[in-house]
N, C-alpha and C. Protein backbone atom coordinates (compact mmCIF):
# COMPACT_ATOMS: atom_id res chain seq x y z
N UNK A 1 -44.50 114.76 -109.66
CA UNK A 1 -43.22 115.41 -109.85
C UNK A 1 -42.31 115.17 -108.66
N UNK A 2 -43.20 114.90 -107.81
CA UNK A 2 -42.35 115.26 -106.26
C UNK A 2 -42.13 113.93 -106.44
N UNK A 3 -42.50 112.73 -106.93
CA UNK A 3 -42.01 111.15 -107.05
C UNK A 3 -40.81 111.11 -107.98
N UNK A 4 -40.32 111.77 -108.82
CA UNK A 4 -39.79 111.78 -110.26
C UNK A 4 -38.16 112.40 -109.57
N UNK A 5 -38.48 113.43 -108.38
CA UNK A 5 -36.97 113.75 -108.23
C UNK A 5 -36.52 113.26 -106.99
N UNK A 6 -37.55 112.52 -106.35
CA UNK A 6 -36.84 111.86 -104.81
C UNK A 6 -36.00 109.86 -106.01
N UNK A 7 -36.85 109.72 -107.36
CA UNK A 7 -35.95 108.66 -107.99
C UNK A 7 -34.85 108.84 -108.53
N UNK A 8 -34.57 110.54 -108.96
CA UNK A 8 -33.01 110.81 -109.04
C UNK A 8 -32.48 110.67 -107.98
N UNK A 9 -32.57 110.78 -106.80
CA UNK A 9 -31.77 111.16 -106.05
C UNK A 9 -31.82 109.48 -105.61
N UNK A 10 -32.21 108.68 -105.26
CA UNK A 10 -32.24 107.00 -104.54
C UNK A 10 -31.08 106.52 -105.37
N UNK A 11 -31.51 106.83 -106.97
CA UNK A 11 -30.75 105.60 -108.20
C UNK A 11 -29.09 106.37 -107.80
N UNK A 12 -28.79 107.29 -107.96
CA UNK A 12 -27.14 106.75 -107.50
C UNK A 12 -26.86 106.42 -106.80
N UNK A 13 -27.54 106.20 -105.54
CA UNK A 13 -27.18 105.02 -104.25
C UNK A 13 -27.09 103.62 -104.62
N UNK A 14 -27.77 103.57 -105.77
CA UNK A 14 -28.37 101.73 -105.59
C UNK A 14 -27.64 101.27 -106.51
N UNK A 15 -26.84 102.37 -107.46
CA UNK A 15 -25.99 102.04 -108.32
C UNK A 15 -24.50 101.14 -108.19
N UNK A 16 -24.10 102.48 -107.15
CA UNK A 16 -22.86 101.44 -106.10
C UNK A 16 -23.07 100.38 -105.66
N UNK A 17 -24.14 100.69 -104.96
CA UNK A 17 -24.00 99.35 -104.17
C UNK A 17 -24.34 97.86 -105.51
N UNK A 18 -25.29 98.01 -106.16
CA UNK A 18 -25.19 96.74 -107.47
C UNK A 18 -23.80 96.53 -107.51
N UNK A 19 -23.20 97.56 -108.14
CA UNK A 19 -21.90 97.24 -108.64
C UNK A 19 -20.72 96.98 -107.34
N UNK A 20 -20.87 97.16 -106.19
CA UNK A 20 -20.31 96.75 -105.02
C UNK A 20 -20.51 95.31 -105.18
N UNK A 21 -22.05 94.93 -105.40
CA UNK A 21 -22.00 93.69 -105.23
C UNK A 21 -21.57 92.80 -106.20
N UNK A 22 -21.66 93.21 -107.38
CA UNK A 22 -21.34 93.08 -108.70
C UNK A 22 -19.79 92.04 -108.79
N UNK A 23 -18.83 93.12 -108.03
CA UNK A 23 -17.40 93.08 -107.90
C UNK A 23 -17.27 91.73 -106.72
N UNK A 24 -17.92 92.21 -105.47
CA UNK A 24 -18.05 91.12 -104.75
C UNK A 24 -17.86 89.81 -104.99
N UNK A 25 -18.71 89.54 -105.99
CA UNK A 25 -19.60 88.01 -106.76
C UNK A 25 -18.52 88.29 -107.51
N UNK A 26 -17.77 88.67 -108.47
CA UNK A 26 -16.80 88.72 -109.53
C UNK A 26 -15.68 87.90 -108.44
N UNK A 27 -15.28 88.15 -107.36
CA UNK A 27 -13.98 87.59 -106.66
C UNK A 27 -14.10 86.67 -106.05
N UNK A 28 -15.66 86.53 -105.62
CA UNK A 28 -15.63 85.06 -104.66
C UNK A 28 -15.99 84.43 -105.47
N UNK A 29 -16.63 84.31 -106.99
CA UNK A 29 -17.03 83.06 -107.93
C UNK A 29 -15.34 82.64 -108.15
N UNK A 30 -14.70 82.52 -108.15
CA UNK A 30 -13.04 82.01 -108.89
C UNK A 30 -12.66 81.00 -107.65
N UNK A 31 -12.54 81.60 -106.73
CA UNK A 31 -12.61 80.91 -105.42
C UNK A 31 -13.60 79.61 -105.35
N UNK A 32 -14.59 79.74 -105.82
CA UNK A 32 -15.68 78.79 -105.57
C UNK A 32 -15.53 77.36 -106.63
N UNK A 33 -15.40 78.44 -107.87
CA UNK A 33 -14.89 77.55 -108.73
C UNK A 33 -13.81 76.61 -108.91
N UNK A 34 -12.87 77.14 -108.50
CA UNK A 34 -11.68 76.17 -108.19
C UNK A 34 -11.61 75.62 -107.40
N UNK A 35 -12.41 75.35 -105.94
CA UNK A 35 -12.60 74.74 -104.87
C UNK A 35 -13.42 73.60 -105.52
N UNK A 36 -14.49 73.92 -106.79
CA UNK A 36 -15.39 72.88 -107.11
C UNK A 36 -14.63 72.00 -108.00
N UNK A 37 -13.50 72.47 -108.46
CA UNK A 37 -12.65 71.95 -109.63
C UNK A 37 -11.45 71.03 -109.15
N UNK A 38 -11.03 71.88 -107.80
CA UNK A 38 -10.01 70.69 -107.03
C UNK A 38 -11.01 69.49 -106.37
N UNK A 39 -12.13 70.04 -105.93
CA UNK A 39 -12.96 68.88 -105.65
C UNK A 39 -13.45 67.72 -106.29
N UNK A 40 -13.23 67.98 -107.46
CA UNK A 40 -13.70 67.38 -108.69
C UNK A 40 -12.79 66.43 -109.13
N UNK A 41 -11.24 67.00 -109.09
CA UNK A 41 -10.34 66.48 -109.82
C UNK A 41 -9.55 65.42 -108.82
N UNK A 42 -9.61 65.46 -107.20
CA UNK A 42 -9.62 64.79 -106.71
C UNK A 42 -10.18 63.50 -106.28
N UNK A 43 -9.36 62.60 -106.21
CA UNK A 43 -9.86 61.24 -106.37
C UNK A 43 -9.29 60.37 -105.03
N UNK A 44 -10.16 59.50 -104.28
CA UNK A 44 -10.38 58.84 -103.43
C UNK A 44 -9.20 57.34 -103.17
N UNK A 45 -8.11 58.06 -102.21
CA UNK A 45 -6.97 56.91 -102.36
C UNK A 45 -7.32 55.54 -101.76
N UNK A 46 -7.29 53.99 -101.87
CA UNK A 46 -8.23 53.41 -101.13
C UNK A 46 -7.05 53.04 -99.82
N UNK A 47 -7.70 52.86 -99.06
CA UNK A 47 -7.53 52.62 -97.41
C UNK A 47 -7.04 51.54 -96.94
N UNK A 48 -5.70 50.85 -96.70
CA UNK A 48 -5.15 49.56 -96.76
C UNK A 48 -5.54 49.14 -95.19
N UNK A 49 -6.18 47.62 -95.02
CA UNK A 49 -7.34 47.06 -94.36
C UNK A 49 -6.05 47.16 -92.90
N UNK A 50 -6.39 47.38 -91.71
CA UNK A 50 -5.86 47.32 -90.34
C UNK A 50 -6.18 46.14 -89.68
N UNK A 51 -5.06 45.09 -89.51
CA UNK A 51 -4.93 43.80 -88.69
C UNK A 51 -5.23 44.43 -87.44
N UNK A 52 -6.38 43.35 -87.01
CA UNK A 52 -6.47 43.29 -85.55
C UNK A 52 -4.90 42.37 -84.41
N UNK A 53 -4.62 42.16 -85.04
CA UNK A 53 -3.11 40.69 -84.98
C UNK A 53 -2.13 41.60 -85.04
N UNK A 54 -1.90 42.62 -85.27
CA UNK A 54 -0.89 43.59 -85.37
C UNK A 54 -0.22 43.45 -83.94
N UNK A 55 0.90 43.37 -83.52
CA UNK A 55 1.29 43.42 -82.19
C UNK A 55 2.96 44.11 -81.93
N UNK A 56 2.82 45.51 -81.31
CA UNK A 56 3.32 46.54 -81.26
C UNK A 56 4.83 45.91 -80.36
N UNK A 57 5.87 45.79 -80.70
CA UNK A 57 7.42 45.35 -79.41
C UNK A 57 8.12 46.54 -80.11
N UNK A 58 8.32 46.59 -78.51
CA UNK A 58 9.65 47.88 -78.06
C UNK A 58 10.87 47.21 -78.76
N UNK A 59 11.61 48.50 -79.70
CA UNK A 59 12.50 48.51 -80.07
C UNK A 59 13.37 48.47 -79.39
N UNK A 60 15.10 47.41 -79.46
CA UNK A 60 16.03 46.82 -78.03
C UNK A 60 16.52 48.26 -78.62
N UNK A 61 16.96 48.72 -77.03
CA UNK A 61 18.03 49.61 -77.16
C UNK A 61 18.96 48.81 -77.71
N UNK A 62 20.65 49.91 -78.15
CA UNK A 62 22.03 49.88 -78.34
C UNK A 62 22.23 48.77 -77.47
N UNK A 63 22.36 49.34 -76.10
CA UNK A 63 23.09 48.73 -74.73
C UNK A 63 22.54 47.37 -74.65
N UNK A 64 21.32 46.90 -74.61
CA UNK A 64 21.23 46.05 -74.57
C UNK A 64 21.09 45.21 -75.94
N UNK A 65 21.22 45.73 -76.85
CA UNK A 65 21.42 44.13 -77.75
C UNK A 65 23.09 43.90 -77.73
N UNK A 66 23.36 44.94 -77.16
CA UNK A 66 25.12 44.45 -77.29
C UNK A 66 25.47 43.70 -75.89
N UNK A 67 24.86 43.39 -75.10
CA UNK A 67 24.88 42.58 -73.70
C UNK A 67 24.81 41.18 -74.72
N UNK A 68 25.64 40.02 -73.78
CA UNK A 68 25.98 38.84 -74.06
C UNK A 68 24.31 38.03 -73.57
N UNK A 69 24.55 36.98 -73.63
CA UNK A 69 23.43 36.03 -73.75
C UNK A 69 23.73 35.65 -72.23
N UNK A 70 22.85 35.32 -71.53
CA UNK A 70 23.12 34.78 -69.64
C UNK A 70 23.43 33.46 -69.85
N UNK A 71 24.28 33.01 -69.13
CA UNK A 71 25.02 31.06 -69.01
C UNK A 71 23.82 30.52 -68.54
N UNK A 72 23.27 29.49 -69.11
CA UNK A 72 22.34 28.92 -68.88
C UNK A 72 23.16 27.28 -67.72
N UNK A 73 22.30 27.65 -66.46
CA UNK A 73 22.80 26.50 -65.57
C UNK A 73 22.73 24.87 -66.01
N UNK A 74 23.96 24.89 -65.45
CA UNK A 74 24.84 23.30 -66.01
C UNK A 74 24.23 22.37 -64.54
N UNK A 75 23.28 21.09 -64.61
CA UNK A 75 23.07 19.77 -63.73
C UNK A 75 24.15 19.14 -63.81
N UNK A 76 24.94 18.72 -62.52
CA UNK A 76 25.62 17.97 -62.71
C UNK A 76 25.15 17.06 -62.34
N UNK A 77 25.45 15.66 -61.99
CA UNK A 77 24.42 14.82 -61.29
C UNK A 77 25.76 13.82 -61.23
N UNK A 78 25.87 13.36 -59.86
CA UNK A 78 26.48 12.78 -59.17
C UNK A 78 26.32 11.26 -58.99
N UNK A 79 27.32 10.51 -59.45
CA UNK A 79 26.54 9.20 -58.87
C UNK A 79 26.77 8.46 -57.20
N UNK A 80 25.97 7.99 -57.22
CA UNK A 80 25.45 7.26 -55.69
C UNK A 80 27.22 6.59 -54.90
N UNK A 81 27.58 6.92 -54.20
CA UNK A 81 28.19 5.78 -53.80
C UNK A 81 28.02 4.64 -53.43
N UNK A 82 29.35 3.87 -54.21
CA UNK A 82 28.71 1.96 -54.43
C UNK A 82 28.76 1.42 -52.86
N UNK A 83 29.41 1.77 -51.77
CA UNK A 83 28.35 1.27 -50.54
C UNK A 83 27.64 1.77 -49.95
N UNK A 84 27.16 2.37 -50.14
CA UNK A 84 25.48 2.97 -49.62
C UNK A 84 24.29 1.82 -50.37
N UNK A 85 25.07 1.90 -52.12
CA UNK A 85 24.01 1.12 -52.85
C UNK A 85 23.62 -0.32 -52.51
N UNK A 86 24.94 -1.22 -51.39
CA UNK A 86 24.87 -2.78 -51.38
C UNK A 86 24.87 -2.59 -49.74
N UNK A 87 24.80 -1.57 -48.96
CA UNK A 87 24.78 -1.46 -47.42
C UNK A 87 22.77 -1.49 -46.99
N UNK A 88 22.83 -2.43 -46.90
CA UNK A 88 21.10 -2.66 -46.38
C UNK A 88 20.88 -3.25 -45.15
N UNK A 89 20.74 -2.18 -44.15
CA UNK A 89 20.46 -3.12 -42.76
C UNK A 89 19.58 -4.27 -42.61
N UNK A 90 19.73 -5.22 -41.93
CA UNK A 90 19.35 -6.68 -41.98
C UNK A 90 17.61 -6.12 -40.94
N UNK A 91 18.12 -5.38 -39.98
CA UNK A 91 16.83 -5.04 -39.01
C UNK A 91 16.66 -4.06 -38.95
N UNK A 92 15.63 -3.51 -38.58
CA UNK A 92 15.50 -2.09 -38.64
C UNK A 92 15.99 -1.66 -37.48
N UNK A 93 16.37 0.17 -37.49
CA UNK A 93 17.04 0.10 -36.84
C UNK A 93 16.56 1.07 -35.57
N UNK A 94 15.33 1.44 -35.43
CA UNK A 94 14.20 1.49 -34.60
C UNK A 94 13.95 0.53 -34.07
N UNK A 95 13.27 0.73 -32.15
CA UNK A 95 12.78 0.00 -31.58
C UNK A 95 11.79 0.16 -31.13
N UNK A 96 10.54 -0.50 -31.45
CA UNK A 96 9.59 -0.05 -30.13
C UNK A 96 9.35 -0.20 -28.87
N UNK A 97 8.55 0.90 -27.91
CA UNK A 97 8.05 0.53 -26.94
C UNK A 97 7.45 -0.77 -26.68
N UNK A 98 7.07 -1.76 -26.95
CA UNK A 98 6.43 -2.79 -27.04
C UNK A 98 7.62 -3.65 -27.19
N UNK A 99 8.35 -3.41 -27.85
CA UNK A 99 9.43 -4.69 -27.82
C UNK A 99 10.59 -4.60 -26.88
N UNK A 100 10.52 -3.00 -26.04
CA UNK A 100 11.17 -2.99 -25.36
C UNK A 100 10.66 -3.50 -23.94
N UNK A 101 9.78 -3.47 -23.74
CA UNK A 101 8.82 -3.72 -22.62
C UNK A 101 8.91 -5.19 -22.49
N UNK A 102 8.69 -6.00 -24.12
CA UNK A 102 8.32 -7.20 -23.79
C UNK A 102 10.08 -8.06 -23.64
N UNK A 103 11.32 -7.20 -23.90
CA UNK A 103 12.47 -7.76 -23.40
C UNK A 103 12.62 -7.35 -21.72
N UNK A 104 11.82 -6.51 -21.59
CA UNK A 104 12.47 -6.28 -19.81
C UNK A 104 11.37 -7.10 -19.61
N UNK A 105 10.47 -8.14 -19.70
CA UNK A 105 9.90 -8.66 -19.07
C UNK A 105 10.37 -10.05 -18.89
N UNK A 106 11.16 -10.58 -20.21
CA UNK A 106 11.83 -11.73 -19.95
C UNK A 106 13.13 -11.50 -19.47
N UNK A 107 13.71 -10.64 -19.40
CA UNK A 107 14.68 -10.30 -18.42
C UNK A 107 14.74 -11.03 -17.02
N UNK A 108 13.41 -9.72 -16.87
CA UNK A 108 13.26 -10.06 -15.15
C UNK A 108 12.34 -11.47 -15.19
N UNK A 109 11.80 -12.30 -15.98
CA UNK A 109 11.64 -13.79 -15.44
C UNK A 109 12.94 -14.40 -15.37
N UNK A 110 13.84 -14.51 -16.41
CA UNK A 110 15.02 -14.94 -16.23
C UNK A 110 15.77 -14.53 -14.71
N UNK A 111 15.86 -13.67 -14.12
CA UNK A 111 16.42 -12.86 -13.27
C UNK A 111 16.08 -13.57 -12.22
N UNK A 112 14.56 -13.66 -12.12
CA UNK A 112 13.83 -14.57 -10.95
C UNK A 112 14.40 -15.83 -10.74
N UNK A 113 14.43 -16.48 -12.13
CA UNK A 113 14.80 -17.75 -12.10
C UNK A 113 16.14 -17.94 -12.15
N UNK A 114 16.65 -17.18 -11.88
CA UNK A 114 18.19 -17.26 -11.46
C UNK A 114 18.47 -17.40 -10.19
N UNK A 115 17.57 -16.20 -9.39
CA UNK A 115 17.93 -15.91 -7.91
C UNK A 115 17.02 -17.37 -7.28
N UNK A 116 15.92 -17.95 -7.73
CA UNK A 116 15.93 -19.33 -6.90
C UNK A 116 17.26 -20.16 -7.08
N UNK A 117 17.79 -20.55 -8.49
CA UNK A 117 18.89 -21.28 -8.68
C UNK A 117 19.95 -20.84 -7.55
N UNK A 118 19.91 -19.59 -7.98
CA UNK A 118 21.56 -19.46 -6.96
C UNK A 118 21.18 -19.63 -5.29
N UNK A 119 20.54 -19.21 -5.08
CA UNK A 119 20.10 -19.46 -3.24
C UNK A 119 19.76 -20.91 -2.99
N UNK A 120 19.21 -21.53 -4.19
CA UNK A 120 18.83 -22.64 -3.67
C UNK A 120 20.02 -23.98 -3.86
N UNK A 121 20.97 -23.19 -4.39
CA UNK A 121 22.40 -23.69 -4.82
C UNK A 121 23.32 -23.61 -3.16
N UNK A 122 23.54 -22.39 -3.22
CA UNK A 122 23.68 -22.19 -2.02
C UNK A 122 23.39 -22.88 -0.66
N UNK A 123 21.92 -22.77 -0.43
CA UNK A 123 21.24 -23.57 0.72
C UNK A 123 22.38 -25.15 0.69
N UNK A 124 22.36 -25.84 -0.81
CA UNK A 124 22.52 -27.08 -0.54
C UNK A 124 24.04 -27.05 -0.31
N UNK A 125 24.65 -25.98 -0.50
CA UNK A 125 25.90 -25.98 -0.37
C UNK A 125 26.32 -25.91 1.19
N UNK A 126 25.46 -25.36 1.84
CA UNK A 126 25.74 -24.70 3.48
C UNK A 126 24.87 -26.20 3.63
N UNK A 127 24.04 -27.45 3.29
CA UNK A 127 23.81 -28.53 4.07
C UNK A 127 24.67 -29.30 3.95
N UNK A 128 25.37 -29.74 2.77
CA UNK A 128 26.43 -30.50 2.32
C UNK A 128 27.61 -30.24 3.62
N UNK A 129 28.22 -28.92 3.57
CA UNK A 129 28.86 -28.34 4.44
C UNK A 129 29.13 -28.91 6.03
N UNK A 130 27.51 -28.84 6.48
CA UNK A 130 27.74 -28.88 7.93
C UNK A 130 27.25 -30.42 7.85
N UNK A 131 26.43 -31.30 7.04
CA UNK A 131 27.17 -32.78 6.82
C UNK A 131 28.31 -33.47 7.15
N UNK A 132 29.33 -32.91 6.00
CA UNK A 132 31.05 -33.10 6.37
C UNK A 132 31.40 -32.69 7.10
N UNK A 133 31.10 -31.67 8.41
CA UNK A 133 31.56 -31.34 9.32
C UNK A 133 31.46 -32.41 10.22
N UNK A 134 29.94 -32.32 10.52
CA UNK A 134 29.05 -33.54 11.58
C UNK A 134 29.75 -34.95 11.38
N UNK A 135 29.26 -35.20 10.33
CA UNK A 135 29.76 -36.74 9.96
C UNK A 135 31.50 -37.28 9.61
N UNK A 136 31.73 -36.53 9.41
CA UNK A 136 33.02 -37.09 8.75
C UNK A 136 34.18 -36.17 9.70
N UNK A 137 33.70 -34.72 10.10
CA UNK A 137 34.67 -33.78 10.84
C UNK A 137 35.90 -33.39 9.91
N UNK A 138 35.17 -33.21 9.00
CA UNK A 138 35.63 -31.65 7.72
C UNK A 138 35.66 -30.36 8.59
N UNK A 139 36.68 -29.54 7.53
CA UNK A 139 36.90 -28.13 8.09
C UNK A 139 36.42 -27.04 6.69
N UNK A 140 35.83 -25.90 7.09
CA UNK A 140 35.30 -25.21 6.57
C UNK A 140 36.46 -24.38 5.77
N UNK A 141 36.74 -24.87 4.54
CA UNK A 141 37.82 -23.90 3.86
C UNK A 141 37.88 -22.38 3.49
N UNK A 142 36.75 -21.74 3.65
CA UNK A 142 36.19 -20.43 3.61
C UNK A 142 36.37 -19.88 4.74
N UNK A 143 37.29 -18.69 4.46
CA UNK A 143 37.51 -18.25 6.09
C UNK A 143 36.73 -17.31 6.57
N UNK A 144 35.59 -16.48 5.01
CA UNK A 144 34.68 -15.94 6.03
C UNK A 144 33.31 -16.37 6.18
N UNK A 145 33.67 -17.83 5.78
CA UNK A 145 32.36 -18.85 6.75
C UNK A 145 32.59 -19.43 7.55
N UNK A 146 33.97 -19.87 7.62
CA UNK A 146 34.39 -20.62 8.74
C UNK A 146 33.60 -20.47 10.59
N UNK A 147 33.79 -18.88 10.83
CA UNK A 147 32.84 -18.83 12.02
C UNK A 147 31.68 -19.06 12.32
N UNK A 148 30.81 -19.11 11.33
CA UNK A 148 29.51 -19.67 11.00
C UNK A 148 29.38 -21.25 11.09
N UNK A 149 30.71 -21.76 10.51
CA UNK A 149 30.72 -23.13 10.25
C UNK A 149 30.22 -24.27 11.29
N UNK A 150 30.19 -23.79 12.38
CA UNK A 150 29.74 -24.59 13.57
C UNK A 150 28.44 -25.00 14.15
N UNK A 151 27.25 -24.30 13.40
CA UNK A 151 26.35 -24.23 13.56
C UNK A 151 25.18 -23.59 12.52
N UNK A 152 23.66 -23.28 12.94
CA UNK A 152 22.96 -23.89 12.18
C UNK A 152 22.80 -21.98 11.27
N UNK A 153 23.68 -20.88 12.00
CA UNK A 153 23.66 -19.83 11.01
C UNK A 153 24.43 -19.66 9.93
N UNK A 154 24.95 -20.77 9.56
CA UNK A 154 25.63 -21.18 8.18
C UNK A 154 24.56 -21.37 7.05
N UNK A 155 23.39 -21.32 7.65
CA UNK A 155 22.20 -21.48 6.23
C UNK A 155 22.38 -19.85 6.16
N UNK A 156 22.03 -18.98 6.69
CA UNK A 156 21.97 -17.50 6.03
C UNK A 156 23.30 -16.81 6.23
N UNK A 157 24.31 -17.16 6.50
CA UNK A 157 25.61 -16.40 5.81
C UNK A 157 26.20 -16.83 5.05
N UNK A 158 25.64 -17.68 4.14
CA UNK A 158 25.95 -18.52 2.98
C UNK A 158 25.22 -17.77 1.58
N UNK A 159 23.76 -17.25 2.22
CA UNK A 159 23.01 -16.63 1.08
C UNK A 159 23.30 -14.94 0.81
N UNK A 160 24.53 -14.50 1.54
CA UNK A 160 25.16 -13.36 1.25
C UNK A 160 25.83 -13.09 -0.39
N UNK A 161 26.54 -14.18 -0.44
CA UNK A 161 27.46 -13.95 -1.76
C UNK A 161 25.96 -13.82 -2.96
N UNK A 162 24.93 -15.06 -2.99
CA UNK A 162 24.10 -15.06 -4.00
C UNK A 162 23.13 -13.73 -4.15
N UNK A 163 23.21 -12.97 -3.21
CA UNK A 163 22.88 -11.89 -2.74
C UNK A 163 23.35 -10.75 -3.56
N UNK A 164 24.47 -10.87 -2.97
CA UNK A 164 25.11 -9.78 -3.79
C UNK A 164 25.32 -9.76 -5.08
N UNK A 165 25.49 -11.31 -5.55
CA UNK A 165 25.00 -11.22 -7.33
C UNK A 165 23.63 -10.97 -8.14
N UNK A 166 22.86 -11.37 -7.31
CA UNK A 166 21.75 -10.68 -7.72
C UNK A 166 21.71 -9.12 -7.45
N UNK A 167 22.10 -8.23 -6.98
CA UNK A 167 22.30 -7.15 -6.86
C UNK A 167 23.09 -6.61 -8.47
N UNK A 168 24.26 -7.06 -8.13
CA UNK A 168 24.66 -7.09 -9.44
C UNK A 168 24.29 -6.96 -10.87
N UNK A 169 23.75 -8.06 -10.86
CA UNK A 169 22.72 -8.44 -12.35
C UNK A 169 21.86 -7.68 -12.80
N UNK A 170 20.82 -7.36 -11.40
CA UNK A 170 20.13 -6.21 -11.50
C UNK A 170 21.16 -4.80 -12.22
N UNK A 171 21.59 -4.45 -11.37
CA UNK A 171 22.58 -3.35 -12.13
C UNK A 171 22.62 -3.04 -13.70
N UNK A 172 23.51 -4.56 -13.97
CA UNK A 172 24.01 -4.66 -15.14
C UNK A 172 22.81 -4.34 -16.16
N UNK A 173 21.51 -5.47 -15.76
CA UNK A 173 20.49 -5.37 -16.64
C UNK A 173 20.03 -4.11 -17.53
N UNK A 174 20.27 -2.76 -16.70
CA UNK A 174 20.03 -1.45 -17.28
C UNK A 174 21.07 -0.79 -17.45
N UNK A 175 21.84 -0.94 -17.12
CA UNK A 175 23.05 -0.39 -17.56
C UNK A 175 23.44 0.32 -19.32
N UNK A 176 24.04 1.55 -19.00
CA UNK A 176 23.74 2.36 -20.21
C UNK A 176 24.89 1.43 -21.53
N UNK A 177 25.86 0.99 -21.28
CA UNK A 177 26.62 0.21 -21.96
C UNK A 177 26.03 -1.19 -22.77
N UNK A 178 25.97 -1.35 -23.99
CA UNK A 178 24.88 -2.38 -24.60
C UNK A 178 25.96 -3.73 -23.90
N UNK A 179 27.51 -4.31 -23.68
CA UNK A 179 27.69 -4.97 -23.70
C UNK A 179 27.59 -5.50 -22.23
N UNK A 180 27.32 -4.47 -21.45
CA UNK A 180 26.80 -5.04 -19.97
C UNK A 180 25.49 -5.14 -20.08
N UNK A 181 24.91 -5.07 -20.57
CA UNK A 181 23.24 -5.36 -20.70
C UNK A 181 23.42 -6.80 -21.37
N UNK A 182 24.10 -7.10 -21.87
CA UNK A 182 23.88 -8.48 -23.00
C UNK A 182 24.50 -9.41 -21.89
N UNK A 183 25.45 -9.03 -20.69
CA UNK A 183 25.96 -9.82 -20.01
C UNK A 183 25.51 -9.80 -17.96
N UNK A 184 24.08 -9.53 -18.16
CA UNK A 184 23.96 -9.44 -16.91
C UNK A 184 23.83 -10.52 -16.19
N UNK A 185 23.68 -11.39 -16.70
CA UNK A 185 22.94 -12.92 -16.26
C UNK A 185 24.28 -13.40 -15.76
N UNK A 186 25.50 -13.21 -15.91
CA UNK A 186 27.03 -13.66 -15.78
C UNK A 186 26.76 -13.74 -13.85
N UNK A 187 27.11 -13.04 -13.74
CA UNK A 187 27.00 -13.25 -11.94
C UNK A 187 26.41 -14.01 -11.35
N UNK A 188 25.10 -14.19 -11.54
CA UNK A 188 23.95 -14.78 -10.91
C UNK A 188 24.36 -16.23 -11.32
N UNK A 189 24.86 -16.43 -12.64
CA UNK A 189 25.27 -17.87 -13.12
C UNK A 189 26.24 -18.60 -12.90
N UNK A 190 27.78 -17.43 -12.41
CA UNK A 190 28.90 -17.76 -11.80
C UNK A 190 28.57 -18.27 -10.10
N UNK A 191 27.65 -17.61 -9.82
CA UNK A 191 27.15 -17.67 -7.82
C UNK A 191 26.40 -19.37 -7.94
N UNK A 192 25.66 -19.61 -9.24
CA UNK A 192 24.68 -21.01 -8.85
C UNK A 192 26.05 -21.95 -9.23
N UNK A 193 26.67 -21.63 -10.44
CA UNK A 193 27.60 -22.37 -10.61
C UNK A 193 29.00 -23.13 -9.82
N UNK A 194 29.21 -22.32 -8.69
CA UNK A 194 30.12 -22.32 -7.31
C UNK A 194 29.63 -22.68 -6.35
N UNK A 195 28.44 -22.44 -6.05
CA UNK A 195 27.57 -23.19 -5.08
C UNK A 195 27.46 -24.64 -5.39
N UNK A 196 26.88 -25.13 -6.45
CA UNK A 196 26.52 -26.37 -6.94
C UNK A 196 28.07 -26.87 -7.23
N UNK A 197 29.23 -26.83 -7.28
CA UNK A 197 30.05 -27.69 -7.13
C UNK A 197 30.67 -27.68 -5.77
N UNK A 198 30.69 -27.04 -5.17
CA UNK A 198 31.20 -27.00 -3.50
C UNK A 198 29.91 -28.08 -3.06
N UNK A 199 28.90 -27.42 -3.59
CA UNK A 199 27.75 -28.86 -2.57
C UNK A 199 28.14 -30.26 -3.61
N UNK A 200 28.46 -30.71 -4.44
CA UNK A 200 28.50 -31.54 -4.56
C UNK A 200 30.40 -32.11 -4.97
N UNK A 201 30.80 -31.40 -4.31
CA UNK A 201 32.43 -31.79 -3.80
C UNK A 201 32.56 -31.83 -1.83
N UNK A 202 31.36 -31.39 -1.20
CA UNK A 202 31.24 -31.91 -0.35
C UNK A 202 31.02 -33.41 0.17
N UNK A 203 29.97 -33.56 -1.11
CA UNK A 203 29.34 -34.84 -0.92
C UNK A 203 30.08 -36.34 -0.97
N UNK A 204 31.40 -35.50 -1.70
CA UNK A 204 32.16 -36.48 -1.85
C UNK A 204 33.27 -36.48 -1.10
N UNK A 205 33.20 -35.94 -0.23
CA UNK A 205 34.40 -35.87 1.04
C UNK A 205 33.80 -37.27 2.01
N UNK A 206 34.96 -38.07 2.36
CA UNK A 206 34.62 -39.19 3.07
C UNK A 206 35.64 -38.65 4.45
């Protein structure tokens, strides 16, 4: 008996709550269902394939597509002037050490062989000299040999003038001016050349 009225009293508890749950399940099945029904009725859009080649450029601004295009540089090209084109030096116009060396060397042989000519021009000019004095009694037309003229120091104050052209020559030889360099030999050649006709316009004095 004592089992029979503790089951009245449980069953209206368990009643609600069934029907709690009852109601429950009544509101979330509609929900479920139509979730299974949009699921259903939906259909799978297909997926258009993505280029790897795809290649993304910045859109030109306004400002700059309305900028002009840049002047692309103009060659002019010049032609040659026509004498430069037919002007071809004959020698070059460099010299070397070596060719300069080997002109001062014939220089100074020439130079040498000048200063025997002229002294030895000379010498015969101062024997000729005191010849026509001795022999014939000639007068010394040079007045600043004349004092010399009497005797035998007319051989070395005679080799003064050839002297001093070789001095000269030397000079000239280096000289910074190209047209005294081309003309140094002039002196030394004028001194043998004056000597050798005085000695042999002596010779012909009777």
């Amino acid at each position: 008996m004592f089992f029979a009225i503790a089951a009245l009293l449980i069953q209206p508890q368990i009643a609600p709550q069934m029907s709690f749950s009852a109601e429950k399940i009544a509101l979330i099945q509609p929900a479920s269902s139509a979730s299974s029904s949009f699921s259903s009725s939906e259909t799978p859009l297909p997926l258009a394939p993505v280029s790897s080649d795809i290649s993304i450029q910045p859109a030109l601004d306004s400002d700059s597509a309305a900028l002009p295009n840049a002047p692309e540089p103009v060659v002019v090209s010049t032609p040659a002037p026509i004498a430069f084109l037919f002007l071809q030096p004959a020698k070059p116009m460099t010299v070397s050490v070596a060719e300069l060396a080997a002109e001062g060397r014939h220089n100074q042989r020439i130079w040498r062989e000048l200063i025997v000519a002229s002294h030895s021009a000379a010498t015969f000019d101062a024997w000729s000299t005191r010849r026509a004095i001795t022999t014939v009694g000639a007068r010394e037309m040079n007045p600043l040999l004349r004092p010399f003229a009497g005797n035998a120091s007319l051989y070395a104050a005679i080799q003064v003038g050839p002297a001093l052209m070789d001095y000269v020559g030397r000079k000239m030889m280096y000289s910074r001016h190209n047209w005294v360099r081309r003309m140094w030999w002039v002196p030394q050649s004028a001194s043998f050349a004056s000597s050798l006709f005085c000695g042999v316009h002596n010779l012909g004095t009777h």
